[in-house]
Protein backbone atom coordinates (compact mmCIF):
# COMPACT_ATOMS: atom_id res chain seq x y z
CA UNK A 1 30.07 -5.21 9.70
CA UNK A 2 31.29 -3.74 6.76
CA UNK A 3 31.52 0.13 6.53
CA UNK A 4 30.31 0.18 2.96
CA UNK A 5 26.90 -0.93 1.57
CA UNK A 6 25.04 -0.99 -1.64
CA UNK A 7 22.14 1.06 -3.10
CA UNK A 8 20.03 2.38 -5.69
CA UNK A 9 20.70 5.65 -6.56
CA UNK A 10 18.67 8.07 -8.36
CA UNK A 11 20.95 11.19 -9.74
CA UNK A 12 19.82 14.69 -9.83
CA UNK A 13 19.20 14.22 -13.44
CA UNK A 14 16.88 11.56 -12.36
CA UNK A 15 18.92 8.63 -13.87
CA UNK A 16 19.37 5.25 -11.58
CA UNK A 17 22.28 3.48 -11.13
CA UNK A 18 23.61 0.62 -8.02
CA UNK A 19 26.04 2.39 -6.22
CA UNK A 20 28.29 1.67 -3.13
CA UNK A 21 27.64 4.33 -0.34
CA UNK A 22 29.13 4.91 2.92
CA UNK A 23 27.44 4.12 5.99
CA UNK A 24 28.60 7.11 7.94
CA UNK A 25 26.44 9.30 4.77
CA UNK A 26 23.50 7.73 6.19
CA UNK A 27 21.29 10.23 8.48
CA UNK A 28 20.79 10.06 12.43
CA UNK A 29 19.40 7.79 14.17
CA UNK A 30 18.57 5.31 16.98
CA UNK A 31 18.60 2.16 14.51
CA UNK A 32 20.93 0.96 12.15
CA UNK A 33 18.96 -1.90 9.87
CA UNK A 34 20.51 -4.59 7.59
CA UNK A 35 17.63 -4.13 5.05
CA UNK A 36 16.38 -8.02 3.95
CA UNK A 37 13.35 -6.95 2.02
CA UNK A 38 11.84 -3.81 0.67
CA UNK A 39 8.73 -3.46 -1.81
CA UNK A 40 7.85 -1.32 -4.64
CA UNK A 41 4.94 1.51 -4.39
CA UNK A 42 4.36 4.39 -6.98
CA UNK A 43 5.66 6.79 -4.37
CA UNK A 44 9.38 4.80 -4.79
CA UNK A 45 8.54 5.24 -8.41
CA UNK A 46 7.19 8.96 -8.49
CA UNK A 47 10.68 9.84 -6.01
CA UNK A 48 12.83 7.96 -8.68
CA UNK A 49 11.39 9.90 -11.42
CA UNK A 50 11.91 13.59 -9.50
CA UNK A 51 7.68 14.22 -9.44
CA UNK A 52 6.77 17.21 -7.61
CA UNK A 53 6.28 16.93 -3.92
CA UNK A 54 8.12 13.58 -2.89
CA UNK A 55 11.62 14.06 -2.58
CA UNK A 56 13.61 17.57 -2.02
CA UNK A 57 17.54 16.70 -2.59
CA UNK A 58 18.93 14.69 -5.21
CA UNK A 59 20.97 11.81 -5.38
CA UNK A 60 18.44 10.04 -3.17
CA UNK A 61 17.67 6.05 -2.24
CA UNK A 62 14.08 5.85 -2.41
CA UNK A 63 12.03 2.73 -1.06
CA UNK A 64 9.09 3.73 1.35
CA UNK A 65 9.51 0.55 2.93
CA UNK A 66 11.85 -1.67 4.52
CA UNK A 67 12.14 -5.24 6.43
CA UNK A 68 15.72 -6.47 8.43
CA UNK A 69 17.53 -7.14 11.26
CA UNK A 70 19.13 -4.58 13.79
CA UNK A 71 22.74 -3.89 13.54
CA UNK A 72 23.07 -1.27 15.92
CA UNK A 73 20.33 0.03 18.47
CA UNK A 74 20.98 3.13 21.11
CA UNK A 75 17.39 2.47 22.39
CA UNK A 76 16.37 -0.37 25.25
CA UNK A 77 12.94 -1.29 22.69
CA UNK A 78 14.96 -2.45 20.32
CA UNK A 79 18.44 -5.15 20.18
CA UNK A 80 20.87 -6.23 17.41
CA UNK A 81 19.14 -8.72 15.78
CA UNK A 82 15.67 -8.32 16.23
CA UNK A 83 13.37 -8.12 13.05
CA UNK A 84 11.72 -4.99 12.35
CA UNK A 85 9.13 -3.70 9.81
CA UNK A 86 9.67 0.37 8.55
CA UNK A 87 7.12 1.25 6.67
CA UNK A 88 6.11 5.42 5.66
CA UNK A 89 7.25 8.52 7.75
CA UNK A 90 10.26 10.12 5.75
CA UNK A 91 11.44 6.73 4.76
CA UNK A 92 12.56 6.88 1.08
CA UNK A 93 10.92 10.43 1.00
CA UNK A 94 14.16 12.64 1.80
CA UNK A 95 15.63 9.97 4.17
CA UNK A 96 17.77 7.20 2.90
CA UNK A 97 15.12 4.28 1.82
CA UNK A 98 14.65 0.52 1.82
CA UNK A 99 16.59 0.25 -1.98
CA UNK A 100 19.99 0.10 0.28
CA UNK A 101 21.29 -2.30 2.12
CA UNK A 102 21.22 -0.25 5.00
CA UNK A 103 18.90 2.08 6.70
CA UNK A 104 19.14 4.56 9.57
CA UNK A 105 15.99 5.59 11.14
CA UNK A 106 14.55 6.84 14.45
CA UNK A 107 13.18 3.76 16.81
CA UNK A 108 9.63 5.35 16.32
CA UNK A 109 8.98 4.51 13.24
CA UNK A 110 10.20 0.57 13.56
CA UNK A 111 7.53 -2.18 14.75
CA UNK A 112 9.29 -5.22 15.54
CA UNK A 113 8.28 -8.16 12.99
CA UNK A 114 5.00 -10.18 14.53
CA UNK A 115 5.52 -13.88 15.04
CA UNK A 116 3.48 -15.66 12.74
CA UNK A 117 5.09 -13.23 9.75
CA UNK A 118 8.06 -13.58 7.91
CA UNK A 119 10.46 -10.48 6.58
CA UNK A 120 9.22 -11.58 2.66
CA UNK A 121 5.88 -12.05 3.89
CA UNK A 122 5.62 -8.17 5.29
CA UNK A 123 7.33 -6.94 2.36
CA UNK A 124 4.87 -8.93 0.01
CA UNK A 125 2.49 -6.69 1.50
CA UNK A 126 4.62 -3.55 2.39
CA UNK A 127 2.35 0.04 2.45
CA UNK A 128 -0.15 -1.64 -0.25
CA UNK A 129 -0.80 -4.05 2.47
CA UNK A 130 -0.97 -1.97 5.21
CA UNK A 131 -2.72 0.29 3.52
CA UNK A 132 -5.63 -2.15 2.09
CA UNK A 133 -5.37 -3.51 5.88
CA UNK A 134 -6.27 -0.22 7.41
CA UNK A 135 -8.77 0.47 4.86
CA UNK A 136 -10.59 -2.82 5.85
CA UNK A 137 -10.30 -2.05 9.38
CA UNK A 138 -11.35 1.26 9.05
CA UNK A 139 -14.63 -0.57 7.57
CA UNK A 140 -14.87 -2.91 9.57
CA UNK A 141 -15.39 -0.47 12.71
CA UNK A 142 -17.53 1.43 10.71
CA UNK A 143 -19.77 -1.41 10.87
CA UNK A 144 -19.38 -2.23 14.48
CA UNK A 145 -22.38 -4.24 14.69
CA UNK A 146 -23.06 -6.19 11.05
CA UNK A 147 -19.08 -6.20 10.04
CA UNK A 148 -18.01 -6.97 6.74
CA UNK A 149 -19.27 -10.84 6.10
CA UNK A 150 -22.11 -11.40 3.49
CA UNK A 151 -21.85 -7.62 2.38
CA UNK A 152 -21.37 -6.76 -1.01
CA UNK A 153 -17.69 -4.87 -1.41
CA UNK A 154 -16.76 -2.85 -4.45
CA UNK A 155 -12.56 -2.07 -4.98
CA UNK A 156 -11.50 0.41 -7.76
CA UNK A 157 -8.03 0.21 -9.08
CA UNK A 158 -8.17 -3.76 -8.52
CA UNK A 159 -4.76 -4.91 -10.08
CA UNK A 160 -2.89 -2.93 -8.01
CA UNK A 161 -0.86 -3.15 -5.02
CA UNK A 162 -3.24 -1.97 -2.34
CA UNK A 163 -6.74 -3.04 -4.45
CA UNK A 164 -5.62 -6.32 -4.83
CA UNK A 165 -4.70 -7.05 -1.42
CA UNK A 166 -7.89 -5.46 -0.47
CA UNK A 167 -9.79 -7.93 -2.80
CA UNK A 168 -8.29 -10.74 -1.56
CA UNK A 169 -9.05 -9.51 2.07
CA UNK A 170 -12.32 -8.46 2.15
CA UNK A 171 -13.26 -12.02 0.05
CA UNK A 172 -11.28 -13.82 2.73
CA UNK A 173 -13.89 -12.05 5.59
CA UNK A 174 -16.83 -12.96 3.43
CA UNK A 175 -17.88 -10.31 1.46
CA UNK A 176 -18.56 -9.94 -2.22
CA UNK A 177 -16.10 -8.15 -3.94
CA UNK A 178 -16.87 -6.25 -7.15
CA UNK A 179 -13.58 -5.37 -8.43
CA UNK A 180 -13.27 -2.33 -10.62
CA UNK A 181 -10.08 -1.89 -13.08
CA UNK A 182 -9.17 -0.27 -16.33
CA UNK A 183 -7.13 -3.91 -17.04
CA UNK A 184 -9.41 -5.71 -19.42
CA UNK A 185 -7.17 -8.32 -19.69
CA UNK A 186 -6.94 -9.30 -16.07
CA UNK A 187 -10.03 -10.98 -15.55
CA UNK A 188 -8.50 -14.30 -14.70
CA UNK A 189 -5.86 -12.76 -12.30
CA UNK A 190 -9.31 -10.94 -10.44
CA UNK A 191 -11.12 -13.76 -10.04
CA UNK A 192 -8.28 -15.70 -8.62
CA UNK A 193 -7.51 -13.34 -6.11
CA UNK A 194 -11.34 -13.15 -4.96
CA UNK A 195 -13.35 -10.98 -7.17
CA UNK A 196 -17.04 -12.32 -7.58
CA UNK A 197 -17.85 -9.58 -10.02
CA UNK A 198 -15.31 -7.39 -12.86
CA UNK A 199 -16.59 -4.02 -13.76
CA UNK A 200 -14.61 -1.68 -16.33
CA UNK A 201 -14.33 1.88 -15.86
CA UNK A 202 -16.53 2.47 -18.68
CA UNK A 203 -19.13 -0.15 -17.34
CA UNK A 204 -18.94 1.60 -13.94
CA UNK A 205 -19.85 4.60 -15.39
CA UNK A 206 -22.86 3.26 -16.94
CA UNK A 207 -24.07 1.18 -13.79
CA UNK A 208 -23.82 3.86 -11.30
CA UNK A 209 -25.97 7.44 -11.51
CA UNK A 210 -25.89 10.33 -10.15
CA UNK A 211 -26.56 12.43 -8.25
CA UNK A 212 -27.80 9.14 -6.32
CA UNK A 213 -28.45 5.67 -8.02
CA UNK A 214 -29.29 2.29 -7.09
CA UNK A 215 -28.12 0.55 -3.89
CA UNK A 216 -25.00 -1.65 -4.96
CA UNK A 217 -22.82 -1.93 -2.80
CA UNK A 218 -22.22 -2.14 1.36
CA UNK A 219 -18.75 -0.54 1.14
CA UNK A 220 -15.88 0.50 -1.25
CA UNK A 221 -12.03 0.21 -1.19
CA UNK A 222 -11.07 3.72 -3.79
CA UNK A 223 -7.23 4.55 -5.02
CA UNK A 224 -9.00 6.71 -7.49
CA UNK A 225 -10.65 9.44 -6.35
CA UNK A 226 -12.22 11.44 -9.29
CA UNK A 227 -14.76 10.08 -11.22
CA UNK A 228 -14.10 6.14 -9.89
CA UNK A 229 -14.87 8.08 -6.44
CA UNK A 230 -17.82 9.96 -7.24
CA UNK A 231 -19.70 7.01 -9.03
CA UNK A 232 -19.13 5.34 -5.83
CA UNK A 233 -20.65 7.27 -3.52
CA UNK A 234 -23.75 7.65 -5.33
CA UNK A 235 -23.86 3.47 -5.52
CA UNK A 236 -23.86 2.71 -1.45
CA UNK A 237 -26.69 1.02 0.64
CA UNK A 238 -27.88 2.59 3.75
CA UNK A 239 -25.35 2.69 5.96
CA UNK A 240 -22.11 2.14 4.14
CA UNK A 241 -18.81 3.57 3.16
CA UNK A 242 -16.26 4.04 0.84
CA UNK A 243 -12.46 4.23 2.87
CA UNK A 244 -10.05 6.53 -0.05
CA UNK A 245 -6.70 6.08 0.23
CA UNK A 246 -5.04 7.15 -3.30
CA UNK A 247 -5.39 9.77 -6.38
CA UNK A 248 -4.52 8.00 -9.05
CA UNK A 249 -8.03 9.76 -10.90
CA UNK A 250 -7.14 13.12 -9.82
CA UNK A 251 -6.64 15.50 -6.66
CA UNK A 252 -10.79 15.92 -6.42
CA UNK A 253 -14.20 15.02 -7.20
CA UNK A 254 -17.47 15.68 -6.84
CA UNK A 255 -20.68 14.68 -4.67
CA UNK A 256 -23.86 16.06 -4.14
CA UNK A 257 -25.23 15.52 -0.64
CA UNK A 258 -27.64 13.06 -1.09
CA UNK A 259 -25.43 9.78 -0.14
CA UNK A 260 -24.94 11.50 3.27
CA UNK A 261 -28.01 12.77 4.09
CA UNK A 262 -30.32 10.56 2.54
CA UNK A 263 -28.59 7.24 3.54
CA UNK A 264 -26.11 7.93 6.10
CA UNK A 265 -23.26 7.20 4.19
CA UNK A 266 -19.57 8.23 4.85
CA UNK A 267 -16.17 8.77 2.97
CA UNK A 268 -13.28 7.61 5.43
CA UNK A 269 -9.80 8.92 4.12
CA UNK A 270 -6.82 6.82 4.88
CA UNK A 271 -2.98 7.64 5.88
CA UNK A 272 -0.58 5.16 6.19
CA UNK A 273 2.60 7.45 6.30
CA UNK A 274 2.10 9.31 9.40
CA UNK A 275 -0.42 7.36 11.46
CA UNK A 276 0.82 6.41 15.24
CA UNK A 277 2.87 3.39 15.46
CA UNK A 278 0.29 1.20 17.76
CA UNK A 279 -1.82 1.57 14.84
CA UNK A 280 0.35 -0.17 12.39
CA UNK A 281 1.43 -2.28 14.79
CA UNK A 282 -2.38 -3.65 14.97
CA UNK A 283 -2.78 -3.98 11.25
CA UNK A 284 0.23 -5.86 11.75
CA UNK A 285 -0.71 -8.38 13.98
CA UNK A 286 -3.88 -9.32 12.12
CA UNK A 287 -1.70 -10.29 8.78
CA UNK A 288 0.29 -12.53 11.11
CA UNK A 289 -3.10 -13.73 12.53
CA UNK A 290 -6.81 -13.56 11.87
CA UNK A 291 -6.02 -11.99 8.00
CA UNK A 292 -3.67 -14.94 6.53
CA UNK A 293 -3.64 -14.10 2.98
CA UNK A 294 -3.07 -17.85 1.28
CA UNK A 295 -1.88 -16.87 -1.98
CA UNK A 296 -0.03 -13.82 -1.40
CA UNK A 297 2.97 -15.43 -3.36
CA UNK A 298 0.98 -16.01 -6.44
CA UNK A 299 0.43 -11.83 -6.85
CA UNK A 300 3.90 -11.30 -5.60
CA UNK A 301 6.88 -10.74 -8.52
CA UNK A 302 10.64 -10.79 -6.82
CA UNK A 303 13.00 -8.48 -8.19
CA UNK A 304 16.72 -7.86 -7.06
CA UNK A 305 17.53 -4.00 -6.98
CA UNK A 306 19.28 -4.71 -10.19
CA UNK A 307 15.80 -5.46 -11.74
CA UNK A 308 13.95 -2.37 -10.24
CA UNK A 309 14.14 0.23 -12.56
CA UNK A 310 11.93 -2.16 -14.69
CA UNK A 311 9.82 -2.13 -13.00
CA UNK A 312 9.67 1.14 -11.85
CA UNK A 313 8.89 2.26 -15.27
CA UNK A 314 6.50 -0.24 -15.67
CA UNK A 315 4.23 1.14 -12.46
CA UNK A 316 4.74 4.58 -13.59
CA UNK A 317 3.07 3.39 -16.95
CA UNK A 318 0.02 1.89 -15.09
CA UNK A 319 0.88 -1.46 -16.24
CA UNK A 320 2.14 -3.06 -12.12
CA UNK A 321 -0.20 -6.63 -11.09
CA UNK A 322 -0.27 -7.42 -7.69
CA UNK A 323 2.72 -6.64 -5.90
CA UNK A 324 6.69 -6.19 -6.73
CA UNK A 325 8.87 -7.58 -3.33
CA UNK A 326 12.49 -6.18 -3.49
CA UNK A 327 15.04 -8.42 -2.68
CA UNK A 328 18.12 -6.84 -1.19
């Protein structure tokens, strides 16, 4: 094994460059990975840009996610060569990320790779996945009894990582999905993926009331929060709920009381960084499983890290479809 691997670098000026790096700079821990596979998420993107609040010291390797092999364990759980899936805790925060060849992590925050899954194939869906996956879970129980077939869905921020995967999973489990997106031109792309129904912003705006409108929809996948969020909530049948899992609309919003008193609705927040392991092990298992996305490829675009900072300007623009799989 080499001593010396390669990675993206972001400077303390915020410029990115490949650089070679020394594996003896990388932090402590229980696992050294040989990183196959790594995805792009608009937290690698606000960390290469130096936004408030994601990454302290500069230069940094971002990438919030990462899929390999073992080249070194000090723990029993795990041997060299097993496949493992890191995915949120400090990963590509202010810990060396998945945009190196190499990670070093602590053996709580790997899941080994599910049979049934390939590295690409978890990195296709990375914490977009996992997120939309939890989301739909989180649904899902919320429905114990009816689940989610024949009920009428509603995802805001559609062309994106986690809202597309979230389209195409909650049409795959039978529901109809009303996808909500400020890309006009992506109509095609939605109803490939699963959408039945394509609202704009601006037509969700004038479909929904408040403080409490008609009955539309059973439950809601929201990146948004803000407006997207509030029109939402007032736009739920009896019984239903809207899981929130981004910000992209803003840091708040606004709701009367009415969708929670008068029909029992509820708002279910979503973390994918810091939740226990078991729990992403689950989510896991069903993509290997029961939630075979066919497709996946088709909203997938590989990139080599020598391609990335394309595309990380392009997803801090609002312009990313689907997802972006890092090749490493």
């Amino acid at each position: 094994m080499a001593s010396t691997f390669k990675a993206l670098e972001v400077s303390e000026k915020f410029s990115l460059s490949i650089v070679e790096k020394d594996l003896a700079d990388l932090p402590e821990g229980d696992l050294l990975i040989k990183v196959d596979f790594s995805s792009l998420n608009y937290k690698d993107a606000m960390s290469a840009s130096g936004m408030p609040g994601v990454t302290r010291n500069y230069p940094h390797t971002p990438g919030i996610d990462a899929a390999g092999k073992v080249a070194e364990s000090r723990v029993p759980d795990f041997k060299e060569g097993d496949e493992v899936i890191v995915t949120g805790y400090d990963l590509g925060m202010n810990t060396s990320g998945g945009f190196g060849e190499y990670i070093r992590v602590p053996s709580n925050w790997a899941v080994h790779l599910p049979k049934g899954l390939t590295a690409k194939q978890s990195m296709s869906l990375g914490t977009a996945g996992l997120t939309a996956g939890l989301s739909i879970h989180a649904l899902d129980s919320f429905r114990e009894y009816t689940g989610l077939k024949d009920t009428k869905s509603v995802v805001s921020g559609a062309t994106g990582g986690v809202g597309s995967i979230s389209v195409m999973l909650l049409s795959k489990l039978g529901s109809e999905v009303t996808a909500v997106t400020g890309k006009n031109d992506q109509s095609d792309f939605l109803h490939t993926i699963g959408a039945s129904n394509i609202l704009s912003r601006e037509e969700l705006a004038k479909t929904a009331r408040k403080p409490i409108g008609k009955s539309l929809w059973d439950v809601g996948v929201d990146v948004a929060s803000g407006e997207i969020l509030s029109l939402l909530l007032t736009s739920l049948s009896p019984g239903g709920a809207v899981a929130c899992s981004g910000l992209v609309g803003g840091p708040s919003f606004e709701s009367s009381i009415f969708p929670f008193i008068l029909r029992g609705n509820a708002l279910i927040g979503i973390d994918s960084v810091e939740i226990p392991l078991k729990d992403k092990d689950h989510i896991w298992e069903h993509f290997a499983h029961d939630w075979v996305l066919e497709g996946l490829d088709k909203i997938t675009k590989e990139v080599s890290l020598d391609n990335l900072e394309v595309e990380i300007k392009r997803i801090l623009s609002g312009n990313q479809v689907g997802r972006v799989l890092v090749k490493i």
